[in-house]
C-alpha atoms as a PDB file:
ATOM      1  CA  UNK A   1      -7.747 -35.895  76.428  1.00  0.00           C
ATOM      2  CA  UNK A   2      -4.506 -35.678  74.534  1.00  0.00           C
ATOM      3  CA  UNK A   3      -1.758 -32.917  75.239  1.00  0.00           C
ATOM      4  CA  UNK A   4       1.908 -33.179  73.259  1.00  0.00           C
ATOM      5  CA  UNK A   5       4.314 -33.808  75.872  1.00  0.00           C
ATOM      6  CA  UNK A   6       7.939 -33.838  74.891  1.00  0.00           C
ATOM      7  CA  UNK A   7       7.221 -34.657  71.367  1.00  0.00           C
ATOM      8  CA  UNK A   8       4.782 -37.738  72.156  1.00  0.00           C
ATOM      9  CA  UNK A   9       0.712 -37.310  72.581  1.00  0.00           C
ATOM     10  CA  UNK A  10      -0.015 -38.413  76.555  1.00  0.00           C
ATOM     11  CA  UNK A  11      -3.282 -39.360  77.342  1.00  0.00           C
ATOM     12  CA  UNK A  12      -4.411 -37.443  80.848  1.00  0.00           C
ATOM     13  CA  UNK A  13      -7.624 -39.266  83.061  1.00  0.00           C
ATOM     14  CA  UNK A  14      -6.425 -42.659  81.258  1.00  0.00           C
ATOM     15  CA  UNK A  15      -6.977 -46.271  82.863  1.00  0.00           C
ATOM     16  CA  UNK A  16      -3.690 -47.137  81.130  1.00  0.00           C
ATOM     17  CA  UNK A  17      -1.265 -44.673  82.047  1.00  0.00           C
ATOM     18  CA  UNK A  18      -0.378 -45.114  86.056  1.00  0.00           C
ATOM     19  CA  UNK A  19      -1.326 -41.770  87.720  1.00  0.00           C
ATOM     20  CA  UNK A  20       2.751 -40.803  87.841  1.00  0.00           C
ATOM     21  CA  UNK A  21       3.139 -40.980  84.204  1.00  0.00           C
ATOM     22  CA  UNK A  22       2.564 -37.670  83.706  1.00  0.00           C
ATOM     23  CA  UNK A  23       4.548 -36.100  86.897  1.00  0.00           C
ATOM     24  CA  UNK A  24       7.277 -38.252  86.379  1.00  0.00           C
ATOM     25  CA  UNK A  25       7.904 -37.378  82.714  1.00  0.00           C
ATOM     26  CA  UNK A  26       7.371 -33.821  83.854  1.00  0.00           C
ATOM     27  CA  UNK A  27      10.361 -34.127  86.271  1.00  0.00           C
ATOM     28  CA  UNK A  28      12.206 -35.635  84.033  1.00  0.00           C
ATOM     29  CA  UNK A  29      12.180 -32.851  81.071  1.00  0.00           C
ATOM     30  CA  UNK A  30      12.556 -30.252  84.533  1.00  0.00           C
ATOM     31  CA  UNK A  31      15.853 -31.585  84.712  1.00  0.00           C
ATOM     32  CA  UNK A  32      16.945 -31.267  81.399  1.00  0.00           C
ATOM     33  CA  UNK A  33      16.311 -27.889  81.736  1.00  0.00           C
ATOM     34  CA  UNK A  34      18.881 -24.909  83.458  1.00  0.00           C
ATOM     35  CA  UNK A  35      18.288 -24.065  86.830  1.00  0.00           C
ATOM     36  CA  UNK A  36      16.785 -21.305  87.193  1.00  0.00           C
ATOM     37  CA  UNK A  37      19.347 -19.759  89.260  1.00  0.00           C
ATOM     38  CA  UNK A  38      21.695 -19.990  86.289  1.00  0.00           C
ATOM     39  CA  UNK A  39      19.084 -18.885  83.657  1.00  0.00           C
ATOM     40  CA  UNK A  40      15.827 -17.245  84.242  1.00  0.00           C
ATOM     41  CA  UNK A  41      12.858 -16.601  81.335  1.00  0.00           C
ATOM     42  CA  UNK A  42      11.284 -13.158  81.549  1.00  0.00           C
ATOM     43  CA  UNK A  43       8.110 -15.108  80.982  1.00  0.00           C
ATOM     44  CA  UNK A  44       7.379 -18.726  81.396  1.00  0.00           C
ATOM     45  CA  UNK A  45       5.245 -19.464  78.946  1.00  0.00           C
ATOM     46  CA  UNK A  46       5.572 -19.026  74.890  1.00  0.00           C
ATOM     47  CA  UNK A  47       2.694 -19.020  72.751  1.00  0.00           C
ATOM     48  CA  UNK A  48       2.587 -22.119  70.636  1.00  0.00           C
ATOM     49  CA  UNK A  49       2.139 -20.610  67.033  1.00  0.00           C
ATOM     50  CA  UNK A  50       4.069 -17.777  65.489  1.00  0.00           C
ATOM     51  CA  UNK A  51       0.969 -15.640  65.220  1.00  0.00           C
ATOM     52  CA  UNK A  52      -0.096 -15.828  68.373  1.00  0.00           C
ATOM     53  CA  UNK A  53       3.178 -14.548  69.399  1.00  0.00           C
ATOM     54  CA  UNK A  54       2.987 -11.533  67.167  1.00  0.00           C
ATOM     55  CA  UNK A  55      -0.419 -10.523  68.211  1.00  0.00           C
ATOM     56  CA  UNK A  56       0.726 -11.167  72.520  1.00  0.00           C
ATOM     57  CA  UNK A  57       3.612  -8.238  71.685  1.00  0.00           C
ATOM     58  CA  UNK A  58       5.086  -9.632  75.025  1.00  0.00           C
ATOM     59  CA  UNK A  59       8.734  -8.640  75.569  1.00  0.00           C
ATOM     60  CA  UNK A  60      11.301 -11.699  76.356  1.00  0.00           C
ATOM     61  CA  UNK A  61      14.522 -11.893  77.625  1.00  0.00           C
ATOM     62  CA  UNK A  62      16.805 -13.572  80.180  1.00  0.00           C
ATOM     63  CA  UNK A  63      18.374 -12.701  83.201  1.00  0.00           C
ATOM     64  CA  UNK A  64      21.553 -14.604  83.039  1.00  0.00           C
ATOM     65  CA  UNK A  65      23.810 -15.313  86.177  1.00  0.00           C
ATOM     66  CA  UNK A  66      26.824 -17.938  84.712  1.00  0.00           C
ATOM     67  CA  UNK A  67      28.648 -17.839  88.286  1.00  0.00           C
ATOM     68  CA  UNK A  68      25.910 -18.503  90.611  1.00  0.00           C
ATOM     69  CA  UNK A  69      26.822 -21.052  93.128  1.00  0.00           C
ATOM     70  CA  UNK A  70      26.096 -24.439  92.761  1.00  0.00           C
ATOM     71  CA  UNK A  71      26.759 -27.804  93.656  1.00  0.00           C
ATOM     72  CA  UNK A  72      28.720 -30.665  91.578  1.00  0.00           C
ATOM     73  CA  UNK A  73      25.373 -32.622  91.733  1.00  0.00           C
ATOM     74  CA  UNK A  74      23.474 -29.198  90.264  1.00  0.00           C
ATOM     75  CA  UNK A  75      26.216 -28.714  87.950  1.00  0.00           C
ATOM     76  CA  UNK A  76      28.245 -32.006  86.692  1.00  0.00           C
ATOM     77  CA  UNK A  77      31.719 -31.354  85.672  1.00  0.00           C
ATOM     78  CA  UNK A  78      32.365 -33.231  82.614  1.00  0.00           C
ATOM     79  CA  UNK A  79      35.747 -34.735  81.600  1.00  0.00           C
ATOM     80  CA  UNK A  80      35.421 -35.933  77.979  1.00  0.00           C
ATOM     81  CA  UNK A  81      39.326 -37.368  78.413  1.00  0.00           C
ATOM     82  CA  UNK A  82      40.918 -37.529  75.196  1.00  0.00           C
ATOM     83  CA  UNK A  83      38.351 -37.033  72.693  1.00  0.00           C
ATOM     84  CA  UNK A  84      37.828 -33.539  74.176  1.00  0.00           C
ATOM     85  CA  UNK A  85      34.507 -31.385  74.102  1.00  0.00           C
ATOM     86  CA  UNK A  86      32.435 -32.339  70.983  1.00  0.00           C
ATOM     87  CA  UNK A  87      30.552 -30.068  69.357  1.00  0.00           C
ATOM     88  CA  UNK A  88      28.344 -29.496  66.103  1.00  0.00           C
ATOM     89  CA  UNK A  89      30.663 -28.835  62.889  1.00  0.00           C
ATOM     90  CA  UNK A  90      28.579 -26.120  61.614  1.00  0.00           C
ATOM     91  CA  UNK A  91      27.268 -24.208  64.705  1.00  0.00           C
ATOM     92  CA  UNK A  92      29.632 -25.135  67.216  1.00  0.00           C
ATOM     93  CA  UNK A  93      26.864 -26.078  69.503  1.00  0.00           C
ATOM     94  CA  UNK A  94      27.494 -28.222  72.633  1.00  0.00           C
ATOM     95  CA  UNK A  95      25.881 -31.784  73.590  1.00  0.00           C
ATOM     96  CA  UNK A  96      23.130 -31.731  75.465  1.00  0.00           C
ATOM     97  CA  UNK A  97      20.186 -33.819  76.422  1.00  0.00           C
ATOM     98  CA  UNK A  98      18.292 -32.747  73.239  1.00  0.00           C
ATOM     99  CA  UNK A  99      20.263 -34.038  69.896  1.00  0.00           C
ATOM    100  CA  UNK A 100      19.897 -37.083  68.596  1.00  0.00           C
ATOM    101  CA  UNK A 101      21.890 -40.210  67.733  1.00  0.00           C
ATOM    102  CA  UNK A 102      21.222 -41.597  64.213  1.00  0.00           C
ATOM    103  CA  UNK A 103      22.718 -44.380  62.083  1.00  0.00           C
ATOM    104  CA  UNK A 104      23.681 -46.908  64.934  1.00  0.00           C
ATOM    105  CA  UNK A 105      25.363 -44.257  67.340  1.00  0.00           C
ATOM    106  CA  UNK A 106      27.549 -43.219  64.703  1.00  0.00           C
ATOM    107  CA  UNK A 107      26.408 -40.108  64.060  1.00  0.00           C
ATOM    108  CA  UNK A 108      24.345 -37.478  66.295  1.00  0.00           C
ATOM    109  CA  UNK A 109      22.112 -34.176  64.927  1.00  0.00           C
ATOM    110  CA  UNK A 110      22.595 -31.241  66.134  1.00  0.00           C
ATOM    111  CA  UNK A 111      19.383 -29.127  67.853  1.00  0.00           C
ATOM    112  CA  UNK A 112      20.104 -25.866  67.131  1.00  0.00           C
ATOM    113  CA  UNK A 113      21.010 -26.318  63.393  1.00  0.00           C
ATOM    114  CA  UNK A 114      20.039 -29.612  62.463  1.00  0.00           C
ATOM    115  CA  UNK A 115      23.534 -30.477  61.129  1.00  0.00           C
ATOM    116  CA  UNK A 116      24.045 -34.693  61.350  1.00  0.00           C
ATOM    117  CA  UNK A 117      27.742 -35.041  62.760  1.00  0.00           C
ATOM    118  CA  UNK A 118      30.071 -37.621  63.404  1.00  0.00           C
ATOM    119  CA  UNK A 119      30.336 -39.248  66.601  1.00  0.00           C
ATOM    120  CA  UNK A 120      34.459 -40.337  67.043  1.00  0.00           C
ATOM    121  CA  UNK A 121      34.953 -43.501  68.184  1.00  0.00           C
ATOM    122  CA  UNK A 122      36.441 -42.952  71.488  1.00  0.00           C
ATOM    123  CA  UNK A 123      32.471 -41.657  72.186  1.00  0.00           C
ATOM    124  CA  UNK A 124      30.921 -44.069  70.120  1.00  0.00           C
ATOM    125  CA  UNK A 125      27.965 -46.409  72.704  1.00  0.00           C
ATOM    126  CA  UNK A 126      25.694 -48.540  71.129  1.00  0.00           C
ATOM    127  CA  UNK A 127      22.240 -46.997  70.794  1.00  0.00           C
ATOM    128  CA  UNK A 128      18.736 -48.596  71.275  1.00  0.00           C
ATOM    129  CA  UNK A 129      15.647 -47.965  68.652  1.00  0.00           C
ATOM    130  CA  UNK A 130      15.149 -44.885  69.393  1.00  0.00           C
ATOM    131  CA  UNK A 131      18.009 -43.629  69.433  1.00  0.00           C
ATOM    132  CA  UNK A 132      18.963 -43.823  73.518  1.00  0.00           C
ATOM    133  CA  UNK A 133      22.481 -44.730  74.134  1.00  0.00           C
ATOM    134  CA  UNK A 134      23.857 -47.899  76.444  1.00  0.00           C
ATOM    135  CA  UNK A 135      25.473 -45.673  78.399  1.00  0.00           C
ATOM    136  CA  UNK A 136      23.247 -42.381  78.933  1.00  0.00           C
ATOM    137  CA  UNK A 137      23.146 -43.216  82.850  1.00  0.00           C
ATOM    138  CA  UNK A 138      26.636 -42.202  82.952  1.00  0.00           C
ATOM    139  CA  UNK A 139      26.533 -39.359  80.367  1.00  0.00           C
ATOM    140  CA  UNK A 140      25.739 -36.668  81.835  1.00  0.00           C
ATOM    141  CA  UNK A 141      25.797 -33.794  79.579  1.00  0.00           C
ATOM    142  CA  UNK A 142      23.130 -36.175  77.397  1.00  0.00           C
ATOM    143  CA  UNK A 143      20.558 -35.858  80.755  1.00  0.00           C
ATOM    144  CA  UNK A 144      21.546 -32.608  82.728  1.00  0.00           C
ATOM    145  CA  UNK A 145      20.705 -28.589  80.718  1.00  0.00           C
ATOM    146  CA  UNK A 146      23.495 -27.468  82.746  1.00  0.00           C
ATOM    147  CA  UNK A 147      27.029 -28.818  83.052  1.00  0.00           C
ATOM    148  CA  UNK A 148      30.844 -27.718  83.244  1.00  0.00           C
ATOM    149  CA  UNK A 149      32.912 -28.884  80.370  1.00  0.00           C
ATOM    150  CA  UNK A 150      36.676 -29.377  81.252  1.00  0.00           C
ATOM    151  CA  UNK A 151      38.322 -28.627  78.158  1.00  0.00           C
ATOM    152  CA  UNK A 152      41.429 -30.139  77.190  1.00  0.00           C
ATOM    153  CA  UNK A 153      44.943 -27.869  76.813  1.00  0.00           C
ATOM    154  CA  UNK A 154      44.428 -27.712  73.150  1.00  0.00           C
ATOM    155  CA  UNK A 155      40.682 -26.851  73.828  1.00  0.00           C
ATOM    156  CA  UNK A 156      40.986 -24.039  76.124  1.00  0.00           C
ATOM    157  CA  UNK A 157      44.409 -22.774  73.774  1.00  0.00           C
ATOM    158  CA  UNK A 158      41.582 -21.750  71.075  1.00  0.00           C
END
């Protein structure tokens, strides 16, 4: 049987997928999200087409707590030096695990509007065929849903 997981079909009860295949990718888009202790979902599940979700009437929100306590290895403090934060043009979104590089590394698309930006050079890596940069190991605003940014002077001056 085949499910969508993380925008690629996974075959469950398969003699070619090792029986961690599917736990192990599970963990792995777990971490991309927010802890919960940061940001919590009224409910935990979404229905999958918009007319489903019309006809459920279910209420959503968030319960939202920015300061919580955490750990540097919960929450990564991220010190993009010189270059300082980069963020979409248009929507002034942040990076985070779910754009995409494009055109070599050279550019990067935003996920909340789309919009294809410029990646400067002093961020520039090298990116594989699918997009995956050299260096996403180290990067890790590009594999964590929740990290500090450290602004620079100009930055936090806005």
């Amino acid at each position: 049987q085949e499910r969508p997981l993380n925008g690629r079909p996974v075959t469950t009860n398969s003699p070619l997928l090792p029986p961690t295949s599917v736990e192990g990718e599970l963990e792995r888009i777990q971490h991309l999200q927010c802890p919960d202790k940061f940001l919590q979902m009224t409910i935990k599940s979404f229905p999958n087409t918009t007319s489903l979700l019309s006809r459920t009437g279910l209420p959503s929100g968030f319960i939202v707590h920015p300061f919580a306590e955490s750990t540097p290895e919960e929450v990564p403090l991220i010190d993009m030096g010189e270059a300082g934060v980069i963020r979409c043009e248009k929507c002034k979104g942040y990076l985070n695990p779910f754009i995409r590089f494009s055109d070599m590394g050279i550019k990067w698309r935003c996920c909340l509007c789309q919009n294809l930006n410029p990646v400067s050079p002093a961020y520039f890596a090298k990116v594989d065929t699918f997009g995956r940069r050299s260096d996403l190991d180290v990067r890790k605003e590009l594999t964590h849903g929740c990290v500090d940014f450290l602004g620079t002077e100009e930055y936090r001056l806005k």
